[in-house]
Protein backbone atom coordinates (compact mmCIF):
# COMPACT_ATOMS: atom_id res chain seq x y z
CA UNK A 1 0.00 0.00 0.00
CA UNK A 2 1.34 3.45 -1.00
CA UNK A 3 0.91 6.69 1.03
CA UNK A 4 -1.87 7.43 -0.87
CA UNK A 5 -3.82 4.29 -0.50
CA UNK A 6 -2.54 4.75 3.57
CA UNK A 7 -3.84 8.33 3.95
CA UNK A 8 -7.07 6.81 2.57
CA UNK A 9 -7.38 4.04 4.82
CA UNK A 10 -7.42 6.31 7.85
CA UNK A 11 -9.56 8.30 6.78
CA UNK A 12 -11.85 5.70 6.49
CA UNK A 13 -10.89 4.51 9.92
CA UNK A 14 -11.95 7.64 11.39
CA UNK A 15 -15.02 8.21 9.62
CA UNK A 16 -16.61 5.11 11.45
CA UNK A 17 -14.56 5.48 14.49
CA UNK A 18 -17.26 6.45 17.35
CA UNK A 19 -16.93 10.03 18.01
CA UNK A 20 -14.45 11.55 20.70
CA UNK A 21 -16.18 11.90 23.90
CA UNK A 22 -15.99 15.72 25.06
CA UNK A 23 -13.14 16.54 27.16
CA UNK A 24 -14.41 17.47 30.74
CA UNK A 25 -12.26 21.07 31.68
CA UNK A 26 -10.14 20.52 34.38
CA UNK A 27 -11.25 22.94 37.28
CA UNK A 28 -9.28 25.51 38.16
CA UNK A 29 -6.94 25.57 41.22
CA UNK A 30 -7.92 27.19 43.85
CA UNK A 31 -5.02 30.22 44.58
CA UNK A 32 -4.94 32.20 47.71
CA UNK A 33 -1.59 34.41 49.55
CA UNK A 34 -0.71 32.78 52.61
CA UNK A 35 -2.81 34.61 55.55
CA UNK A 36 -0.87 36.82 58.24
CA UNK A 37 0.89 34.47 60.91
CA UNK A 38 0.34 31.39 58.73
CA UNK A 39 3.70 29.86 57.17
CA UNK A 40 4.36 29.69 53.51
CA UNK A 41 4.85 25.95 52.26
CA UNK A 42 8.05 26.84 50.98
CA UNK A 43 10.60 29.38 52.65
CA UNK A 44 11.79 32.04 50.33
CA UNK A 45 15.25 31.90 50.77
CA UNK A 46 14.83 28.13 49.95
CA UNK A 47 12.90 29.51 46.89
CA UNK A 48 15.60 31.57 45.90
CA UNK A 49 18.53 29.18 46.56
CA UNK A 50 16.42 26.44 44.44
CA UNK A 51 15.93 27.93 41.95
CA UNK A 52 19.68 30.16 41.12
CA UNK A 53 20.83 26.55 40.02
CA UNK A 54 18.08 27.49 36.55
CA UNK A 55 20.84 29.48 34.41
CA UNK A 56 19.00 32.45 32.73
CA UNK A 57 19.67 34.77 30.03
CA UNK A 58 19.95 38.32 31.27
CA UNK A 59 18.07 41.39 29.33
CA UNK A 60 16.89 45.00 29.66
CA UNK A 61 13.32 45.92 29.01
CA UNK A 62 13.20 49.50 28.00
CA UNK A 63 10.15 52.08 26.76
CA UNK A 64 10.27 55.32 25.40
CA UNK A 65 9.42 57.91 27.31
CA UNK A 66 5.14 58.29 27.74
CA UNK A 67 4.05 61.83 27.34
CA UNK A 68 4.46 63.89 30.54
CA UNK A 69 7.70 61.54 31.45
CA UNK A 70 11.16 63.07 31.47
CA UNK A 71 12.79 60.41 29.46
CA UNK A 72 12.89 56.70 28.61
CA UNK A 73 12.21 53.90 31.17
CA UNK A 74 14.25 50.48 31.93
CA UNK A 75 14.93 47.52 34.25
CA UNK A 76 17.18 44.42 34.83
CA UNK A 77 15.33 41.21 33.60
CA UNK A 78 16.15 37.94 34.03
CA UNK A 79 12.47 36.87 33.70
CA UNK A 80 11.90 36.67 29.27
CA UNK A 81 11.09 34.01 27.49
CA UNK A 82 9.53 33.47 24.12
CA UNK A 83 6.05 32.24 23.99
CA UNK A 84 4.42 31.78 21.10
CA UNK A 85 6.37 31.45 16.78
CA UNK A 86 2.26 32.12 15.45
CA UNK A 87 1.79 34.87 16.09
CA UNK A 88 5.26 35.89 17.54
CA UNK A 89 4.86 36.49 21.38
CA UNK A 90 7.28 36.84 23.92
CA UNK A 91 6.77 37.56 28.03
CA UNK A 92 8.81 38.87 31.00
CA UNK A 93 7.32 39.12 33.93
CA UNK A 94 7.51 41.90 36.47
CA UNK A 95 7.19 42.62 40.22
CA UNK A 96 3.88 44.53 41.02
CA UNK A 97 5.79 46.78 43.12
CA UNK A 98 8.15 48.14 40.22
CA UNK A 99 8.44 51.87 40.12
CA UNK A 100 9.05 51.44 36.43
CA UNK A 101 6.17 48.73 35.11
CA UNK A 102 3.92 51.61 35.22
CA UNK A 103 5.84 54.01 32.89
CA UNK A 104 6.38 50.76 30.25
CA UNK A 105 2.66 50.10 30.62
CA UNK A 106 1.85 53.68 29.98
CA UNK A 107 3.78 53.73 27.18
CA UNK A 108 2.18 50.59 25.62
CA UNK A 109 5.20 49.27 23.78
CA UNK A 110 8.85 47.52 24.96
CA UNK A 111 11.99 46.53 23.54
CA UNK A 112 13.70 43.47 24.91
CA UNK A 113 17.53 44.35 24.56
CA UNK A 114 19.75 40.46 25.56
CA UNK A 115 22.34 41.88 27.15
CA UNK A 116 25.85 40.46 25.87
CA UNK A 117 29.02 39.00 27.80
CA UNK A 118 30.80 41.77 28.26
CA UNK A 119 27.59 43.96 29.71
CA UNK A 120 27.21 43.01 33.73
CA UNK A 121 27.76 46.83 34.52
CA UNK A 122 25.30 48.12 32.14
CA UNK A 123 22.67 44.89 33.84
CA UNK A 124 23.72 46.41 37.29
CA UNK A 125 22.83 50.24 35.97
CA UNK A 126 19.73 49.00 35.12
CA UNK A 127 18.51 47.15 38.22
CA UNK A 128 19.18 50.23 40.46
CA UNK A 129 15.94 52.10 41.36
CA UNK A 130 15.61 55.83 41.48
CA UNK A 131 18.40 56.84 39.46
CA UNK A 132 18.89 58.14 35.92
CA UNK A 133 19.25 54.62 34.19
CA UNK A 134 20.40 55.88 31.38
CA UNK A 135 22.92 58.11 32.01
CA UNK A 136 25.99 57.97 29.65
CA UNK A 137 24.12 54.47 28.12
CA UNK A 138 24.53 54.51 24.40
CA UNK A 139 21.10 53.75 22.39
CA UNK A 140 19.28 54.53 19.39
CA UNK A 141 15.34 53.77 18.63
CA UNK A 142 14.04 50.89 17.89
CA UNK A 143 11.90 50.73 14.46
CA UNK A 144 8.46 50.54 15.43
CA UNK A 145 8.13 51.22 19.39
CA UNK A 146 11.03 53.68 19.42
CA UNK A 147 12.25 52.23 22.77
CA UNK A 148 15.50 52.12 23.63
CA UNK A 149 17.62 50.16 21.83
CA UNK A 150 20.75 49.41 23.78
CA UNK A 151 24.38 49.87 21.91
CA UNK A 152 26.09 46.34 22.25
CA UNK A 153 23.12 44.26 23.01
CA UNK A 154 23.58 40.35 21.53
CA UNK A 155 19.83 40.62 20.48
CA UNK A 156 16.83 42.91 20.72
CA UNK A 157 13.45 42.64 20.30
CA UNK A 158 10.87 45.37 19.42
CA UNK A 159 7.51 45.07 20.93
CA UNK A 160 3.76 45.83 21.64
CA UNK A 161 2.23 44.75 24.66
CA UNK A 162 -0.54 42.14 24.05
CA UNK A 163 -1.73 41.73 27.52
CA UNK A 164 -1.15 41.38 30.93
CA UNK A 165 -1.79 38.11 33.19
CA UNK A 166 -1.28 38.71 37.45
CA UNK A 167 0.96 35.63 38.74
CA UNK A 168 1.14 36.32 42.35
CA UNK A 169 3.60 38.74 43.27
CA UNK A 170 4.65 39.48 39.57
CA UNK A 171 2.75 40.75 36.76
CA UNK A 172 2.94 38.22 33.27
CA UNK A 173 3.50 40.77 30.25
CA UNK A 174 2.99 39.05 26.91
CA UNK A 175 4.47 41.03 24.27
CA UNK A 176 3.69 41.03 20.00
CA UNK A 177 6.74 41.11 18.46
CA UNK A 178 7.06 43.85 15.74
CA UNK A 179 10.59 43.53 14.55
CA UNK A 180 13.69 42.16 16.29
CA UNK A 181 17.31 41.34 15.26
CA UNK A 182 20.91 40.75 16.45
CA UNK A 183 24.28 43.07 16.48
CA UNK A 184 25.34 40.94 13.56
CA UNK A 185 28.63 39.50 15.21
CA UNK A 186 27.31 36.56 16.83
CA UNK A 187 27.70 37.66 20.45
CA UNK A 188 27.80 35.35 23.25
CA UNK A 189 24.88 36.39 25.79
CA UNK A 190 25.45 37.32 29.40
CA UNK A 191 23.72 34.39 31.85
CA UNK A 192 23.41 34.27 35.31
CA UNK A 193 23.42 31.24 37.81
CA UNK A 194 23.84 31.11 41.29
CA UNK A 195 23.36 34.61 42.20
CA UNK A 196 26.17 35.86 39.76
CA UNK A 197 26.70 36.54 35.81
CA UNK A 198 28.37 33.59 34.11
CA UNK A 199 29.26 32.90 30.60
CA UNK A 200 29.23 29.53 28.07
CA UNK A 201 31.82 27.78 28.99
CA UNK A 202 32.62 29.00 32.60
């Protein structure tokens, strides 16, 4: 039997198969924040110690500045991943308390700039609050947001934001990407693991 005559067969198989019995939706978990005086079923610290051992890429989310702000906003992310190749989403997620989620949300629109090997200072600029972030930090616009675009980044992507999900004590940002693109050399990125930046190899 060719792959015609095979194709055809199952077809015929599922015609007269009995049909699929609906699937049932699983209910949905029950989430709550553990109540004053009552102990968290896993101790932060732990949490954090756990969890270094996942390397990460390190990035730079950045906005142009919203109308009425004094300039561009930005913050240390370790927290990206891509999401979706149809249509082209990619996430980072946030702390609610950030003094700088608003001014990205107000201005509707991120870039995602990887940060590069030879970039921990320019990270460490970045996850500072209250200061002038980009002080002396060479950029130029990227195409469609016109958010920062940071000089030397391995990568960057240029985004919209698509929505935004609440996952406990972070905010989930899901972002459409518009353009994106690398610095053309082939740059190895900057990672972190264990509560310091690393690099391939080390």
């Amino acid at each position: 039997m060719g792959h015609a005559g095979a194709a055809a067969a199952a077809v015929r198989y599922l015609r007269s198969a009995p049909a699929p019995r609906p699937v049932e939706p699983l209910p949905r978990p029950e989430l709550r924040c553990v109540r004053e005086g009552e102990r968290a079923p896993v101790e932060a610290g732990e949490f954090r110690r756990v969890l270094g051992h996942f390397a990460t890429g390190v990035t730079v989310v950045t906005a142009p500045a919203a109308e009425g702000e004094p300039g561009p906003a930005g913050f240390a992310c370790q927290s990206f991943s891509s999401l979706s190749l149809e249509p082209p989403l990619v996430c980072f997620l946030v702390g609610r308390t950030s003094s700088t989620w608003p001014r990205i949300a107000r201005a509707g629109v991120f870039c995602v700039n990887v940060l590069g090997v030879g970039q921990g200072e320019l990270c460490r600029a970045f996850a500072v609050s209250g200061a002038d972030k980009f002080a002396g930090v060479a950029y130029d616009p990227a195409p469609v947001s016109g958010s920062p675009r940071l000089a030397g980044a391995a990568a960057w992507i240029d985004c919209t934001i698509q929505a935004v999900h609440t996952g406990g004590d972070h905010l989930i940002v899901v972002g459409r990407v518009e353009a994106l693109g690398t610095d053309g050399d082939g740059a190895d990125p900057l990672l972190f693991h264990r509560g310091r930046f690393a690099r391939l190899g080390s």
